[in-house]
C-alpha atoms as a PDB file:
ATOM      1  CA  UNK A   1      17.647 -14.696  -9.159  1.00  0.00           C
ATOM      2  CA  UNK A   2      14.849 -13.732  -7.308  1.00  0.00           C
ATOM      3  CA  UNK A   3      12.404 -16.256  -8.834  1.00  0.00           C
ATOM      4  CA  UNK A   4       9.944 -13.967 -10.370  1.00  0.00           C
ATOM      5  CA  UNK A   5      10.468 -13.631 -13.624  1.00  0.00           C
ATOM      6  CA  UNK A   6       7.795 -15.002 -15.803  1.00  0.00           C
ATOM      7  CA  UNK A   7       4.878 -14.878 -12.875  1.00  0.00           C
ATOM      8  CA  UNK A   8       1.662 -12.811 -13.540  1.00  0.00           C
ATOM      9  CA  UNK A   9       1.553 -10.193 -10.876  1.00  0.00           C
ATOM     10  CA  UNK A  10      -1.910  -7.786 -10.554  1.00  0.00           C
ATOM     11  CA  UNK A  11      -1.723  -4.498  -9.223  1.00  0.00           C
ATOM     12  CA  UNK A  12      -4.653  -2.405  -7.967  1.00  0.00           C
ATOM     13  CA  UNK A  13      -4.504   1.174  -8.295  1.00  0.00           C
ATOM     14  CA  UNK A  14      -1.106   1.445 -10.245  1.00  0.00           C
ATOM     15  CA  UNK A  15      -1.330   4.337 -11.686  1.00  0.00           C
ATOM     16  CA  UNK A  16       0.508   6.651  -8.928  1.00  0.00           C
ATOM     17  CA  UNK A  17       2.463   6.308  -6.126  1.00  0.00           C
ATOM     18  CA  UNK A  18       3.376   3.157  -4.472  1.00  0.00           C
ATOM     19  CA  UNK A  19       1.149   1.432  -7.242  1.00  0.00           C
ATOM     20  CA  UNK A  20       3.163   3.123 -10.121  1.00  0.00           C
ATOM     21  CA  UNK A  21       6.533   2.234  -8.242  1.00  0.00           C
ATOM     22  CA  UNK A  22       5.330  -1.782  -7.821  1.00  0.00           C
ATOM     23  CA  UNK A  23       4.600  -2.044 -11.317  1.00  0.00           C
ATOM     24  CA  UNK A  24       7.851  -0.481 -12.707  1.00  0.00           C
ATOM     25  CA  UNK A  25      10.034  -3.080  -9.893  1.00  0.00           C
ATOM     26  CA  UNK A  26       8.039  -5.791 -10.831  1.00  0.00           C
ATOM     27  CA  UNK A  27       8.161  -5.107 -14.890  1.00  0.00           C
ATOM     28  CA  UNK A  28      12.327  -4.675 -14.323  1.00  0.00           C
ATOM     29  CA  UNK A  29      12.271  -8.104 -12.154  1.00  0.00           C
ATOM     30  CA  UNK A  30      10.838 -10.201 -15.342  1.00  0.00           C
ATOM     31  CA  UNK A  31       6.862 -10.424 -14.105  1.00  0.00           C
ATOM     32  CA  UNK A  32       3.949 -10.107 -16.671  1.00  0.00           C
ATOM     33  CA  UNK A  33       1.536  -7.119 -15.429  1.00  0.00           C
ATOM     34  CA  UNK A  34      -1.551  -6.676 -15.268  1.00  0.00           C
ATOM     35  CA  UNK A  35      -2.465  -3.314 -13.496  1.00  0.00           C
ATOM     36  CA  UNK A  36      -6.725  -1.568 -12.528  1.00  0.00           C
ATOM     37  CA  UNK A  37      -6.719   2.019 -12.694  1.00  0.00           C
ATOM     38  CA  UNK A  38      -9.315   3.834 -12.791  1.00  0.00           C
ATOM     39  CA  UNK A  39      -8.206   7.203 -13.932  1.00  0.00           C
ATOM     40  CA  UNK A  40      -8.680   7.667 -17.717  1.00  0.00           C
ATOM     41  CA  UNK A  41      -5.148   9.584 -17.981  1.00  0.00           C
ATOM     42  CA  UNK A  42      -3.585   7.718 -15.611  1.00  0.00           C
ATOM     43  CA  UNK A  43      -4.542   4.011 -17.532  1.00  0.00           C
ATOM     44  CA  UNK A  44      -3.212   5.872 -21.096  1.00  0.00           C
ATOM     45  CA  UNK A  45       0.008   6.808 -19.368  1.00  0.00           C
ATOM     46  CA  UNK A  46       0.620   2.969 -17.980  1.00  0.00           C
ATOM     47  CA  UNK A  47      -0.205   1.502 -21.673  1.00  0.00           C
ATOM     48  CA  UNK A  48       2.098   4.084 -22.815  1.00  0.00           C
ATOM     49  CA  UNK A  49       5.071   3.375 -20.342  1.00  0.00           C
ATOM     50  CA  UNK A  50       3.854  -0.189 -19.745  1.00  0.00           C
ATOM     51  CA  UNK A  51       3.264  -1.501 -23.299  1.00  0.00           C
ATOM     52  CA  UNK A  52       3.869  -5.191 -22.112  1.00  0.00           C
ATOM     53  CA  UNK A  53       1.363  -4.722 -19.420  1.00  0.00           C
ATOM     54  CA  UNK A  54      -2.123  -5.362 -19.477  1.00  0.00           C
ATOM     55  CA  UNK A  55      -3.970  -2.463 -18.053  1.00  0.00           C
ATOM     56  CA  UNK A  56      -7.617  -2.538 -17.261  1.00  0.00           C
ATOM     57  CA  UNK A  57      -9.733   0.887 -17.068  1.00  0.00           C
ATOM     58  CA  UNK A  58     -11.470  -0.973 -13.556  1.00  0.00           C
ATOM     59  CA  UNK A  59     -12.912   0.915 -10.249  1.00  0.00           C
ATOM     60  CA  UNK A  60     -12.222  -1.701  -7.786  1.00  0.00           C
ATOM     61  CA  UNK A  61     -15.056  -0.478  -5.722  1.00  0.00           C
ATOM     62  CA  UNK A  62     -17.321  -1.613  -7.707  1.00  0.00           C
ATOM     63  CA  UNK A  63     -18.441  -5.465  -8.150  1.00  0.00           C
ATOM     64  CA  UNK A  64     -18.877  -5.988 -11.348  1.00  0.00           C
ATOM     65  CA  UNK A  65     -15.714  -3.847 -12.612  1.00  0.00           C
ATOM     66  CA  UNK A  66     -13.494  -6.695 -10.062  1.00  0.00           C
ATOM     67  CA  UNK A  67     -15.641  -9.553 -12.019  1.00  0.00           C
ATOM     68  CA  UNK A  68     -14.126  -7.658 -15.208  1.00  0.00           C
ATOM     69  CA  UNK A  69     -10.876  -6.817 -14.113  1.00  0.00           C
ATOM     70  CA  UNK A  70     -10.431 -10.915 -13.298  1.00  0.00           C
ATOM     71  CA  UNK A  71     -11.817 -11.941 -16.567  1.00  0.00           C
ATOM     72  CA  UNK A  72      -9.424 -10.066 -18.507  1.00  0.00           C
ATOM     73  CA  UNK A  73      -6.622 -11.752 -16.261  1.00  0.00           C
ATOM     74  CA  UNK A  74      -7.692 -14.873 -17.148  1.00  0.00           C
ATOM     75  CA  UNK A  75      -8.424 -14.403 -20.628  1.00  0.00           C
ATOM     76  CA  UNK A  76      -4.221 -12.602 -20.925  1.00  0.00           C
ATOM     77  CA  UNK A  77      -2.290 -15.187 -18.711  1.00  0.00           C
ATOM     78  CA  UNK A  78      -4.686 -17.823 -17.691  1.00  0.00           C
ATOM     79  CA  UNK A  79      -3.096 -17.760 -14.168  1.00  0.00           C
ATOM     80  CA  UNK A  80      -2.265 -15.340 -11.263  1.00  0.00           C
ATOM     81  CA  UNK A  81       0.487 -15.847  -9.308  1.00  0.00           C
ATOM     82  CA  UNK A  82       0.805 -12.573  -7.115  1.00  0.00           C
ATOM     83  CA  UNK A  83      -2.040  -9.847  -6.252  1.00  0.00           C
ATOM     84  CA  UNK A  84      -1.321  -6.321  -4.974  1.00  0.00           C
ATOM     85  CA  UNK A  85      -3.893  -5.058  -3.659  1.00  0.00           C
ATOM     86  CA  UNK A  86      -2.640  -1.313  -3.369  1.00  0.00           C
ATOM     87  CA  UNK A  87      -5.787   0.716  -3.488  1.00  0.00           C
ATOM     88  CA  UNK A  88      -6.274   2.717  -0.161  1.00  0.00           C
ATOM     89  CA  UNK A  89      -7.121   6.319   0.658  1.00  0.00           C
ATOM     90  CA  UNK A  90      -8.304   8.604   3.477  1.00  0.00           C
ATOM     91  CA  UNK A  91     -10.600  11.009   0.855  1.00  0.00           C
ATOM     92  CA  UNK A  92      -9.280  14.199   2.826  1.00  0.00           C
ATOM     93  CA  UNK A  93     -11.968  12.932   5.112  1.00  0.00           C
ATOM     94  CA  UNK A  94     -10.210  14.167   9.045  1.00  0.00           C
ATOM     95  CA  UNK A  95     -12.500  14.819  11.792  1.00  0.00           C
ATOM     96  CA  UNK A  96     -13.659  14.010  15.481  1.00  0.00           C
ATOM     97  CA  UNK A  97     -15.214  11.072  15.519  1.00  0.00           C
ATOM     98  CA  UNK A  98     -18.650  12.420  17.077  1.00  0.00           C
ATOM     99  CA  UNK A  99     -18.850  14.580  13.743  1.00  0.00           C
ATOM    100  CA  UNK A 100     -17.821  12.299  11.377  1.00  0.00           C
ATOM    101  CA  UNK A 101     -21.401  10.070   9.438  1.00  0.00           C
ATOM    102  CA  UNK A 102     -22.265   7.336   8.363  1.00  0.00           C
ATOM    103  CA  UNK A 103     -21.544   8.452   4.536  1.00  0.00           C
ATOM    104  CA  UNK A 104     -18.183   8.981   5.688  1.00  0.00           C
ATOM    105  CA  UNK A 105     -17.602   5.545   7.216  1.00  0.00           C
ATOM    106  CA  UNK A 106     -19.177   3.987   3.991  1.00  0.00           C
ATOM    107  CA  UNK A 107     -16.710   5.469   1.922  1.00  0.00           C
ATOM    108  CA  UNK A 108     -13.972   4.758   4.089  1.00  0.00           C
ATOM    109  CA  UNK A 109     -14.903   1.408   3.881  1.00  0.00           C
ATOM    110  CA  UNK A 110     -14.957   0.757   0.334  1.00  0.00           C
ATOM    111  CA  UNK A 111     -11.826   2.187  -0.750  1.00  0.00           C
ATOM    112  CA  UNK A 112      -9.730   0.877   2.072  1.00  0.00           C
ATOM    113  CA  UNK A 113     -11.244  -3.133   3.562  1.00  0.00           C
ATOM    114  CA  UNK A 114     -14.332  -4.018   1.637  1.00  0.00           C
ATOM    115  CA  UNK A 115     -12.519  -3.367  -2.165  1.00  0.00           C
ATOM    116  CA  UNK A 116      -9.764  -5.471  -0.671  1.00  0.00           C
ATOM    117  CA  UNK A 117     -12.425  -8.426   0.049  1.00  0.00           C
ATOM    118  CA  UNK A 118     -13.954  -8.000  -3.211  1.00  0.00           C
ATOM    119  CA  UNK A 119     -10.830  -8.663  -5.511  1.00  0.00           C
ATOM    120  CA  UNK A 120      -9.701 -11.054  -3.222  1.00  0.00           C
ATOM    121  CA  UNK A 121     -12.447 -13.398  -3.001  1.00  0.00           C
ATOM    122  CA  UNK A 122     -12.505 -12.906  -6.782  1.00  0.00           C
ATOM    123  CA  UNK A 123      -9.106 -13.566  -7.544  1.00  0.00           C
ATOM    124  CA  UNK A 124      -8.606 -16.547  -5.805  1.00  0.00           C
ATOM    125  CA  UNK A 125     -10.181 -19.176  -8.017  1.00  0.00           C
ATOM    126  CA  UNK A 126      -7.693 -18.430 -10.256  1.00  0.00           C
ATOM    127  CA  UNK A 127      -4.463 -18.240  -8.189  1.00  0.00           C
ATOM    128  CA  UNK A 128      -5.526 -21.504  -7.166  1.00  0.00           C
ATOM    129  CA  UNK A 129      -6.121 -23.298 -10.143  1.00  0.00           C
ATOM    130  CA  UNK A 130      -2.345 -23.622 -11.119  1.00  0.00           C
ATOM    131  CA  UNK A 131      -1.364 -25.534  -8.201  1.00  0.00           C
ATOM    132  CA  UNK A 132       1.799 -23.206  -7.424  1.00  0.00           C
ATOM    133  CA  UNK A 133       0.749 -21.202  -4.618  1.00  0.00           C
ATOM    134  CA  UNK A 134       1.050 -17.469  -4.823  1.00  0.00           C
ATOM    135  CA  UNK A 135       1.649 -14.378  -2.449  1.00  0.00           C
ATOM    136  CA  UNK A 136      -1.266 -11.734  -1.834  1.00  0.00           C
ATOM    137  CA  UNK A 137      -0.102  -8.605  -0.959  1.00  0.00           C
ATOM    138  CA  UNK A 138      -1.950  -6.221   0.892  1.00  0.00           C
ATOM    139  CA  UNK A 139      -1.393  -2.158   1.384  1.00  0.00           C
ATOM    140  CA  UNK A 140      -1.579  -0.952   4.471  1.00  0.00           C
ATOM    141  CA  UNK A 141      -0.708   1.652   7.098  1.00  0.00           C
ATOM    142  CA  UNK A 142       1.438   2.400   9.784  1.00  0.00           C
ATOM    143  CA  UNK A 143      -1.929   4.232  11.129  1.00  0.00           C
ATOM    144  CA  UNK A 144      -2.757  -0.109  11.793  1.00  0.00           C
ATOM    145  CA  UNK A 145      -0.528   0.112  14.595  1.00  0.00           C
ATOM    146  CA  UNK A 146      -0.577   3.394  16.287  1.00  0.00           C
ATOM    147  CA  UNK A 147      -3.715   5.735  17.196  1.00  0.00           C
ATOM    148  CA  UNK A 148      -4.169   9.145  14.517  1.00  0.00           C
ATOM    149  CA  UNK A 149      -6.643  11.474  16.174  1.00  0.00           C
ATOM    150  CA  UNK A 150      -9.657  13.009  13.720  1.00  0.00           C
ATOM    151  CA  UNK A 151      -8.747   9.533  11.772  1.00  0.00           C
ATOM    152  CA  UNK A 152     -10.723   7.133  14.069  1.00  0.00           C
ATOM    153  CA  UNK A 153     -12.403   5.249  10.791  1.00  0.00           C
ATOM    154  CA  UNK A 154      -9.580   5.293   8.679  1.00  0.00           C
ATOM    155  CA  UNK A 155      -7.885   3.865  11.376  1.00  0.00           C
ATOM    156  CA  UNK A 156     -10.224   1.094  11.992  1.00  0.00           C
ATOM    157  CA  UNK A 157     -10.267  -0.084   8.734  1.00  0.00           C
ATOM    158  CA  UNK A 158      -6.112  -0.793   8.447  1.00  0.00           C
ATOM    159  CA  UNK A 159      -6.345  -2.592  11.708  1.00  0.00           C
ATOM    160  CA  UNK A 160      -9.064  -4.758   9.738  1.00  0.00           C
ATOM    161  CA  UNK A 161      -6.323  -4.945   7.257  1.00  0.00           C
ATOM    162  CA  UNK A 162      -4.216  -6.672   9.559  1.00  0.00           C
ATOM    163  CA  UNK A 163      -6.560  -9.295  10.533  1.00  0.00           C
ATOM    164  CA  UNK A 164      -7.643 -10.327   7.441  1.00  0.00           C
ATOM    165  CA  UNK A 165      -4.165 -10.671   6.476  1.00  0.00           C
ATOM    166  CA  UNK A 166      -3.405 -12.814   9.155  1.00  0.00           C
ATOM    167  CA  UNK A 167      -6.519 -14.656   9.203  1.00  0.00           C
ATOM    168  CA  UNK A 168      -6.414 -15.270   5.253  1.00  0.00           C
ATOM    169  CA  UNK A 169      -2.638 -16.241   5.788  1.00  0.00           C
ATOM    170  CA  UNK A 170      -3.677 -19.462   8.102  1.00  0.00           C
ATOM    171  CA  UNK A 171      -6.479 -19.968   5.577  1.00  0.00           C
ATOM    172  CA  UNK A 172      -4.658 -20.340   2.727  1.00  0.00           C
ATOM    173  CA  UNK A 173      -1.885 -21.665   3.835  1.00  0.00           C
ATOM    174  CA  UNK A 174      -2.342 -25.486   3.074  1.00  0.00           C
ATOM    175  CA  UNK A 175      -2.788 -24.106  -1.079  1.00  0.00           C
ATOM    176  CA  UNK A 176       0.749 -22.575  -0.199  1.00  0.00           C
ATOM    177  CA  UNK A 177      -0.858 -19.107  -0.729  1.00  0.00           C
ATOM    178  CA  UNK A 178       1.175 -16.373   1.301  1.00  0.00           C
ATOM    179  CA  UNK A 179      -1.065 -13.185   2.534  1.00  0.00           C
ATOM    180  CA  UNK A 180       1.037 -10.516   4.057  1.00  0.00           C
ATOM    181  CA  UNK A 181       0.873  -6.701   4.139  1.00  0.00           C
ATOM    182  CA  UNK A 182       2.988  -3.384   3.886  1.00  0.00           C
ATOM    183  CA  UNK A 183       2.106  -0.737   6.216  1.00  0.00           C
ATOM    184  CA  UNK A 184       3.793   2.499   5.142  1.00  0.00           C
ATOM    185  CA  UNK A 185       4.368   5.662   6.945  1.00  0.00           C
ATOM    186  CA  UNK A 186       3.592   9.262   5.089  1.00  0.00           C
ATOM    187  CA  UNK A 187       4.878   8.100   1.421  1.00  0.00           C
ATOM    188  CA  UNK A 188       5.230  10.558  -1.134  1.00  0.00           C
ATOM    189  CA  UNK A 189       1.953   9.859  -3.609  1.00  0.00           C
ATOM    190  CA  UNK A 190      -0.859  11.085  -5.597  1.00  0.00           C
ATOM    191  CA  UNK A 191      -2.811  11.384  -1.809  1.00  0.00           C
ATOM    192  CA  UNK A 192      -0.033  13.003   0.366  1.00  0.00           C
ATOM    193  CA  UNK A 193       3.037  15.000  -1.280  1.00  0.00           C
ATOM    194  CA  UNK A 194       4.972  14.964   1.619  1.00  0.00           C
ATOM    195  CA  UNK A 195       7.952  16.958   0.896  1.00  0.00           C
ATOM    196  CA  UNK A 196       6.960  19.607  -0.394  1.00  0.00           C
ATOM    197  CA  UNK A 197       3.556  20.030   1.616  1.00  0.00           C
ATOM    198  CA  UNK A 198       6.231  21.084   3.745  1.00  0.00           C
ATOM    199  CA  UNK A 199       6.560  24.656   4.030  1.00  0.00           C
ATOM    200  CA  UNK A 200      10.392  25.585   3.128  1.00  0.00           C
ATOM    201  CA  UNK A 201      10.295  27.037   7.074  1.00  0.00           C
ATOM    202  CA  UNK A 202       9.691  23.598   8.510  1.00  0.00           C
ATOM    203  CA  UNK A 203      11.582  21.340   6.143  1.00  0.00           C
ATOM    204  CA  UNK A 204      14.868  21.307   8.192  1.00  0.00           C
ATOM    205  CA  UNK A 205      12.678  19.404  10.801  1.00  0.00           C
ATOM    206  CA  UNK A 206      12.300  16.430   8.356  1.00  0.00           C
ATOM    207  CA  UNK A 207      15.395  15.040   9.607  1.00  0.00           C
ATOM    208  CA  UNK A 208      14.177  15.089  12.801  1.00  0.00           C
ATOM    209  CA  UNK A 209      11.088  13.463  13.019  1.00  0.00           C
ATOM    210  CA  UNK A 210      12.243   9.899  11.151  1.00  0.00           C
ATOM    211  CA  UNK A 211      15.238   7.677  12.205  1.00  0.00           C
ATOM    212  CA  UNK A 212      16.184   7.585   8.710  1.00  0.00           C
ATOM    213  CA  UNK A 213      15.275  11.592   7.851  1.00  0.00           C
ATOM    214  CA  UNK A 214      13.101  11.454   5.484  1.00  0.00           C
ATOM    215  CA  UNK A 215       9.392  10.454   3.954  1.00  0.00           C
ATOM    216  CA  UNK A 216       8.597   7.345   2.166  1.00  0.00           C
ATOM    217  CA  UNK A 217       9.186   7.273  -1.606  1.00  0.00           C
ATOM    218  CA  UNK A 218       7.269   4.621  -3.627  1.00  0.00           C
ATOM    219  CA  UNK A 219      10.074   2.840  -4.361  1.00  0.00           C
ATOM    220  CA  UNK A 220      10.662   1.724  -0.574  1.00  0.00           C
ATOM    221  CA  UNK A 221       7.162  -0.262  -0.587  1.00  0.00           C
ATOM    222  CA  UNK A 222       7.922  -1.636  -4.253  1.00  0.00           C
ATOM    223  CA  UNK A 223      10.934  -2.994  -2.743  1.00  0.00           C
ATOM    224  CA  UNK A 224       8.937  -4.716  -0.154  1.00  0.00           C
ATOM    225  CA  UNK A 225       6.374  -5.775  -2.456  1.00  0.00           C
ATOM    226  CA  UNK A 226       9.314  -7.553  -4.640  1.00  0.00           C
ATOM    227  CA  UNK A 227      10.586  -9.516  -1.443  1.00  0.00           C
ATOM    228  CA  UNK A 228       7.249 -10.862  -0.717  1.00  0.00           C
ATOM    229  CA  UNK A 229       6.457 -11.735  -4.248  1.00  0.00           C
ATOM    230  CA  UNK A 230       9.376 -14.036  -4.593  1.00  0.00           C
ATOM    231  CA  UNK A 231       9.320 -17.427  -3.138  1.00  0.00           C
ATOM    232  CA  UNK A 232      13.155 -17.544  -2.837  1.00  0.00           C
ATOM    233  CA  UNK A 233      13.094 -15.143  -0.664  1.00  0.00           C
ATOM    234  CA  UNK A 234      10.152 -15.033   1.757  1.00  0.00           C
ATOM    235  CA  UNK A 235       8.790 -18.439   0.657  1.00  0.00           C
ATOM    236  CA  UNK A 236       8.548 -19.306   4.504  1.00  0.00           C
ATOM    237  CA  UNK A 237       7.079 -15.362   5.216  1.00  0.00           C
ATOM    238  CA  UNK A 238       3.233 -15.141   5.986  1.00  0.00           C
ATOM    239  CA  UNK A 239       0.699 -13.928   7.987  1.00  0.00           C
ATOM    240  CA  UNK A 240       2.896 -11.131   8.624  1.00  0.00           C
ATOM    241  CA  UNK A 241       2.692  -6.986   8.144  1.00  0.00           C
ATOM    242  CA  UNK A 242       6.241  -5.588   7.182  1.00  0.00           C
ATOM    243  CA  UNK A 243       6.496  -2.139   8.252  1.00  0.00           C
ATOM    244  CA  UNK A 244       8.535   0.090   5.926  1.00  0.00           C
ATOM    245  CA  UNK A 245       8.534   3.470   8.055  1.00  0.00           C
ATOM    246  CA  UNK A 246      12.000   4.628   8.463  1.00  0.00           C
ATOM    247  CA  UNK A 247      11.667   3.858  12.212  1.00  0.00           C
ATOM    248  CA  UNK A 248       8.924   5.823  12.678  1.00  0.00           C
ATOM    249  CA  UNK A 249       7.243   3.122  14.998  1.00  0.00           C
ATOM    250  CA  UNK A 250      10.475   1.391  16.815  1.00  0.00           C
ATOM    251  CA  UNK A 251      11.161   5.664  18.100  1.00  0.00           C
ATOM    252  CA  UNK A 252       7.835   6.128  19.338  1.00  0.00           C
ATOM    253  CA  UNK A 253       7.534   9.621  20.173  1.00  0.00           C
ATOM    254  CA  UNK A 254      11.542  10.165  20.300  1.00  0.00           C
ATOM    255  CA  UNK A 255      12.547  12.476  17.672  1.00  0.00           C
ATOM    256  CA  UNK A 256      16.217  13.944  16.778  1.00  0.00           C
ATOM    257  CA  UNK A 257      17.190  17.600  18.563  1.00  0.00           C
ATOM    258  CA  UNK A 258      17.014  20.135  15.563  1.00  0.00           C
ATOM    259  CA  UNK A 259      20.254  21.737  16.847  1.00  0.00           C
ATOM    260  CA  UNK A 260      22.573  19.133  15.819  1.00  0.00           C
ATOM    261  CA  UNK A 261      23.420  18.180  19.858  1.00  0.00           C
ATOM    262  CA  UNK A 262      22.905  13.957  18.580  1.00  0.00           C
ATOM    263  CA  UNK A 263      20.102  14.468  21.922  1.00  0.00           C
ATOM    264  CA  UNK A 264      16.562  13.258  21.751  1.00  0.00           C
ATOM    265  CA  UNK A 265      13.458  14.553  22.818  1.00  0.00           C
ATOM    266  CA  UNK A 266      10.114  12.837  23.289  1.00  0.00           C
ATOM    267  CA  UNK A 267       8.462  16.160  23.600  1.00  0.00           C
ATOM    268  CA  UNK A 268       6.786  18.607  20.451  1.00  0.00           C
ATOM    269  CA  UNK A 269      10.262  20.735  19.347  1.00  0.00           C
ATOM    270  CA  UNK A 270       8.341  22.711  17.016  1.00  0.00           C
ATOM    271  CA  UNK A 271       4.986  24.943  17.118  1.00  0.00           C
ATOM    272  CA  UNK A 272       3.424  23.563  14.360  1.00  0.00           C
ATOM    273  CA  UNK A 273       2.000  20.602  12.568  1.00  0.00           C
ATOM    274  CA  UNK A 274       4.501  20.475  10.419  1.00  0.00           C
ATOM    275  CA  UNK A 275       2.668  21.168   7.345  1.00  0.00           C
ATOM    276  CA  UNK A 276       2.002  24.996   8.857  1.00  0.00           C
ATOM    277  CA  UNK A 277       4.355  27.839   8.395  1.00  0.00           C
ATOM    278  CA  UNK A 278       5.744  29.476  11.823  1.00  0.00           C
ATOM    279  CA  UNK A 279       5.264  32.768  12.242  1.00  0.00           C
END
């Protein structure tokens, strides 16, 4: 058993994606749910699917929708146990840093570190008060870890990611609290559809550019999320930031010959992005 069943878990943004995948692993592993969306269609379809669940119509931007999203916790469960705090997104917002603003960097900001402080802080208080410890969870990026040109501020803010998590980790330690964080390569979700953003032209290059040949599904970081929500089996795990990638980072810049050979090349094998078709 993995130890989970019965624990209140809360998800952030788990309406899609790696969100939607967390909440469906964690409802099949026993936990009680509660999940902030803040898409009207997307919080009908989890009450729908989830009925079990409690789902709270919450931006997690904003201050006093976390101080409402908590409250409903407490009122449902009167405990937390486990906190995912998913939310995260670029806002199609790519560009060289000398032409990127100020606006920009705000909005960065919210939806990737300072949302992440907000439900945090808030959420605490109550994972505290049942004496049991807990595990925090926190989304993050691959992007953490390596540079991503006409990304600078994105960037910046999932290497802030990483220290909170780490610093938060020592912090909490002595309430036997356990922060860590996921930091996903390009995962199939309501921000990036990665397969099929490829053009059918480029798609036999897939293979090629991951050890394991392929994107990220949701279900890869739910599965992570699961291991580091139960105490049997990373109840000695903090501080830490599991990359689920499919090797992307441990290869570097080596990537698989397209023509079948079993050679590798650290140099571009296509003339494309990817995401382009070749003419």
């Amino acid at each position: 058993m993995l130890q989970v069943a019965g624990k209140v878990a809360l998800i952030t943004g788990g309406g899609v994606g790696i969100g939607r995948a967390t909440a469906d692993l964690f409802a099949e592993s026993g936990l009680q749910l509660a999940i902030a969306e803040n898409d009207p269609a997307r919080v009908e379809n989890l009450r729908k699917a989830l009925p079990d669940a409690l789902v709270v119509a919450a931006d997690v931007r904003d201050r006093d929708d976390v101080a409402k999203l908590i409250k409903a916790v407490r009122d449902r469960f009167g405990r937390l146990d486990v906190l995912v705090n998913n939310v995260g997104d670029f806002l199609r917002i790519t560009s060289y840093f000398e032409d990127s603003t100020e606006e920009e960097w705000e909005a960065l900001y919210a939806v990737n570190l300072l949302h992440m402080f907000r439900v945090t802080k808030a959420a605490l208080p109550l994972m505290k008060s049942s004496g049991a410890g807990g595990s925090i969870i926190n989304l993050s990026s691959v992007e953490a870890f390596r540079g991503i040109p006409r990304a600078c501020v994105y960037a910046a803010f999932k290497s802030g990611i990483t220290g909170f998590t780490q610093s938060l980790a020592s912090e909490l330690g002595a309430d036997r609290i356990r922060v860590n964080a996921i930091a996903s390569e390009t995962t199939d979700s309501a921000q990036i559809t990665a397969d099929t953003r490829v053009p059918k032209a480029n798609r036999k290059h897939i293979a090629t550019w991951f050890p394991l040949g392929r994107f990220g599904r949701g279900e890869d970081s739910a599965g992570a999320a699961l291991y580091l929500a139960s105490d049997r089996l990373s109840g000695w795990v903090t501080g830490t930031s599991m990359v689920v990638d499919g090797g992307v980072l441990s290869a570097g810049a080596w990537m698989r010959m397209p023509d079948g050979s079993g050679n590798w090349t650290h140099l571009p094998i296509i003339a494309a992005d990817g995401y382009t078709e070749i003419e």
